[in-house]
Protein backbone atom coordinates (compact mmCIF):
# COMPACT_ATOMS: atom_id res chain seq x y z
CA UNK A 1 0.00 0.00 0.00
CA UNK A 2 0.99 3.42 -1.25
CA UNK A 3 0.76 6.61 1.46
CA UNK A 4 1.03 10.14 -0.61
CA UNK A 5 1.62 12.95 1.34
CA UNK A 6 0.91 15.80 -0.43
CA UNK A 7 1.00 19.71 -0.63
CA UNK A 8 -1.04 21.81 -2.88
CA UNK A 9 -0.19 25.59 -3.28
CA UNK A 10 -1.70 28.19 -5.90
CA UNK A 11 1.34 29.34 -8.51
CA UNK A 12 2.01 33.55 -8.41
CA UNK A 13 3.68 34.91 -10.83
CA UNK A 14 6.05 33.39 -13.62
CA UNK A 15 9.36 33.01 -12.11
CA UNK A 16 9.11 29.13 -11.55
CA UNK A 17 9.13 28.92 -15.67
CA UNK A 18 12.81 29.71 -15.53
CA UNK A 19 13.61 27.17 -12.71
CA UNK A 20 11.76 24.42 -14.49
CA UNK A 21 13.74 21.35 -15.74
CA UNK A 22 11.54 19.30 -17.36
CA UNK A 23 7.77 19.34 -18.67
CA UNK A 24 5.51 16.62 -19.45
CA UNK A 25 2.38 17.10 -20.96
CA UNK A 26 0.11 14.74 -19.39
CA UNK A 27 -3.98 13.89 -19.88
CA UNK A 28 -6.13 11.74 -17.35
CA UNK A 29 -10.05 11.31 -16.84
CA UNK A 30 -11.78 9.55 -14.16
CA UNK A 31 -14.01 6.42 -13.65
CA UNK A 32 -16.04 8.12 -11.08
CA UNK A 33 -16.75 11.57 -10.71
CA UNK A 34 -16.88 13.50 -7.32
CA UNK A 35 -20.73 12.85 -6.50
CA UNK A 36 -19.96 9.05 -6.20
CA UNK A 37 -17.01 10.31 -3.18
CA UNK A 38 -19.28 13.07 -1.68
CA UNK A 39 -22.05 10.66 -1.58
CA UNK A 40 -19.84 8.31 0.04
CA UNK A 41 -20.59 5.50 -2.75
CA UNK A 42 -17.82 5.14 -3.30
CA UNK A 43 -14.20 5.74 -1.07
CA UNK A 44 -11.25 6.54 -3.79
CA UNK A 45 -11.17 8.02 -7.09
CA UNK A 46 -10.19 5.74 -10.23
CA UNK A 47 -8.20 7.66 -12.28
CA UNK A 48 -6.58 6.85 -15.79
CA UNK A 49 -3.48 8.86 -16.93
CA UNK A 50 -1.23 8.77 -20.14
CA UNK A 51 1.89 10.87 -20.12
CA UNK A 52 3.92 10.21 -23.54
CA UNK A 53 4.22 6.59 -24.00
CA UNK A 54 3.42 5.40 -20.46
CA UNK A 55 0.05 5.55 -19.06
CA UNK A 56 -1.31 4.60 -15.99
CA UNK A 57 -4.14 3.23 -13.38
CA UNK A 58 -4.37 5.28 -10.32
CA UNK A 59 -6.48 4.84 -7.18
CA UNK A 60 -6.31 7.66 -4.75
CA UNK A 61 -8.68 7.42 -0.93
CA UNK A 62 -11.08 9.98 -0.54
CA UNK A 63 -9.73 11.76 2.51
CA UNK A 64 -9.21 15.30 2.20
CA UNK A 65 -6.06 16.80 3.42
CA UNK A 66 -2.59 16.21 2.79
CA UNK A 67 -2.26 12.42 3.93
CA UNK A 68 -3.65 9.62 1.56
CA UNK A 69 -4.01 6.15 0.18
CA UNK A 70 -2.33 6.08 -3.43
CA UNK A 71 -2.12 3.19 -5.76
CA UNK A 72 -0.21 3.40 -9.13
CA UNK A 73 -0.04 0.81 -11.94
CA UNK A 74 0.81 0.36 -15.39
CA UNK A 75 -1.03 -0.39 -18.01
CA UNK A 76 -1.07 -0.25 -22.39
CA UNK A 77 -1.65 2.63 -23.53
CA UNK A 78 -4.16 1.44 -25.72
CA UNK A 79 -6.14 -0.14 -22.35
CA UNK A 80 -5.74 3.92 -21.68
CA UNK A 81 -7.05 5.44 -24.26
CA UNK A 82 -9.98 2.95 -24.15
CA UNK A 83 -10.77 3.62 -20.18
CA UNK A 84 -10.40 7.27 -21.33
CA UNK A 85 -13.35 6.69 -23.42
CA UNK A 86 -15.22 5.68 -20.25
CA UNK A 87 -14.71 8.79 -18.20
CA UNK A 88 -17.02 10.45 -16.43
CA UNK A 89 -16.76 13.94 -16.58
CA UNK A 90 -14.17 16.13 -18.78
CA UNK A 91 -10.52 15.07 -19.58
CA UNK A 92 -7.97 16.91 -17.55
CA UNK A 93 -4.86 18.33 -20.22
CA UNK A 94 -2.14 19.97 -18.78
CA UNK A 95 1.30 20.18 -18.85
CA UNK A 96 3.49 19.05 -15.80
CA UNK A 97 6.57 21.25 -14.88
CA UNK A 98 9.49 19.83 -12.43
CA UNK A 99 10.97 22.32 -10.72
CA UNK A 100 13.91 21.76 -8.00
CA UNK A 101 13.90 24.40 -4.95
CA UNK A 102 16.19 23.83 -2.36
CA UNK A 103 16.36 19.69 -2.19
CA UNK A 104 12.80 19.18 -2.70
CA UNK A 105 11.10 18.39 -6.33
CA UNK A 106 7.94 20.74 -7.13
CA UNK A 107 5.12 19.55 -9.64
CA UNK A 108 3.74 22.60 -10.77
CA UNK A 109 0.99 21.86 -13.00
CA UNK A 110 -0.28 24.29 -15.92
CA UNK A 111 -4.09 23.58 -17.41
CA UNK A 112 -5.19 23.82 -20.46
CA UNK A 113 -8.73 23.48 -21.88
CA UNK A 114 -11.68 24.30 -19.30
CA UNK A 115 -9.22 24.62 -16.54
CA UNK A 116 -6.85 27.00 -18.21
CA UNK A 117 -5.57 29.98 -15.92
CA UNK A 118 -4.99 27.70 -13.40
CA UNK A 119 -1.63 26.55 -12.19
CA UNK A 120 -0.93 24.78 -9.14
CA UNK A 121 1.98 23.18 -7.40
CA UNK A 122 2.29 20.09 -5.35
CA UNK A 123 4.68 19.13 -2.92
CA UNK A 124 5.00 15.34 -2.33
CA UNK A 125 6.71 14.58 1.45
CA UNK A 126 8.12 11.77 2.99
CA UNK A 127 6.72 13.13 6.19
CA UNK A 128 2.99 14.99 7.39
CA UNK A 129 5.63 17.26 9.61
CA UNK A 130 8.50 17.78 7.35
CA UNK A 131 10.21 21.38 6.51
CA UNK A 132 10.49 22.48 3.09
CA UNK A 133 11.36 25.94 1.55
CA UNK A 134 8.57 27.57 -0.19
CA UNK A 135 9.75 29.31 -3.40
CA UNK A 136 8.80 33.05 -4.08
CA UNK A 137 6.57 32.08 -6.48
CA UNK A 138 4.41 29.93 -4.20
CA UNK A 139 0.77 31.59 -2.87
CA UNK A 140 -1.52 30.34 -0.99
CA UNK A 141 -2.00 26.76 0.18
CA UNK A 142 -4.77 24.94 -1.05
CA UNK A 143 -4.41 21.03 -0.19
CA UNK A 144 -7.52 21.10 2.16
CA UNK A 145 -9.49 22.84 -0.89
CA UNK A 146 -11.14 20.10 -2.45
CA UNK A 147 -12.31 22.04 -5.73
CA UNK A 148 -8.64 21.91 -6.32
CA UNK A 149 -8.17 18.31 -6.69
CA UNK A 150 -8.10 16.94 -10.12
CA UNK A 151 -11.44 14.65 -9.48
CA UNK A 152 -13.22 18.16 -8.61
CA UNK A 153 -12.02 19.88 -11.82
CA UNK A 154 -12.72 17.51 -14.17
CA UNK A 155 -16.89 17.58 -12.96
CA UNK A 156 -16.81 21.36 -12.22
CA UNK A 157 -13.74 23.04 -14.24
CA UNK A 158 -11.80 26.34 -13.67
CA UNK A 159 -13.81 27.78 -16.12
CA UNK A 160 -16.96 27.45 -14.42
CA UNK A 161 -16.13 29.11 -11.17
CA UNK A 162 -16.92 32.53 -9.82
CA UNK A 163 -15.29 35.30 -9.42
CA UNK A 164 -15.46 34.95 -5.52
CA UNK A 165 -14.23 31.37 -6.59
CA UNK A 166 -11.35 32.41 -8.62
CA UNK A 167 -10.13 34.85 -5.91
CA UNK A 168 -9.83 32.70 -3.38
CA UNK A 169 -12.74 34.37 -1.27
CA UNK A 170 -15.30 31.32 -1.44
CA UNK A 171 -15.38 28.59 0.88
């Protein structure tokens, strides 16, 4: 069993472009949408991801918070595309920058499609406690804010929230 302990921060700014290393472009859809977890039908999301040539079946518990179950495995990409195909929900495109700050790897994720404007960055830890330097470009933290989480934008995308929403000033 897989524990991911996780970080999620809103991106300011443009100055983690220059620090970035390497960029994937990565798309992913879901077997379940966020209904069947809010309802409590159902108690992880089923995601399907392909990045390049690899893709990916992902099962993630439905705790909110920075501390959960996460199971990873490989599959075809054809079996991916298919399962993709089955998604509830939109597809989630973006592109996947990895940034080194100060001996800790940041994910910071640009969207495209209905999400675009949106840029995040994630943190994972090997620890709930451990210290890590936040880069000037980091804002606010959002890992409790479940409308961040992929599940969440790919039933209710960027482009459909408020203003207040946007901002930062809804709950």
């Amino acid at each position: 069993m897989g524990i991911e302990i996780e970080r999620k921060f809103l991106v300011t700014g443009e100055g983690w472009r220059a620090q970035a290393h390497e960029a994937q472009d990565l798309a992913q859809g879901y077997l379940n949408d966020s209904a069947s977890l809010d309802s409590g039908a159902m108690r992880a999301s089923v995601r399907v991801r392909i990045a390049g040539d690899t893709a990916y079946l992902n099962l993630k518990s439905r705790e909110l918070g920075h501390t959960r179950q996460e199971f990873d495995y490989p599959i075809p990409v054809a079996d991916a595309r298919a399962l993709m195909a089955l998604c509830t929900g939109g597809a989630i495109d973006k592109r996947r920058h990895y940034v080194q700050h100060q001996g800790h790897l940041w994910e910071v994720d640009e969207f495209f499609g209905d999400n675009a404007g949106l840029v995040v960055a994630e943190i994972e830890l090997e620890h709930a406690d451990e210290a890590y330097a936040r880069p000037d470009w980091l804002g606010r933290e959002v890992t409790d804010a479940a409308r961040y989480y992929n599940l969440a934008l790919a039933t209710r995308p960027y482009a459909q929230w408020s203003a207040e929403e946007r901002s930062g000033q809804a709950p």
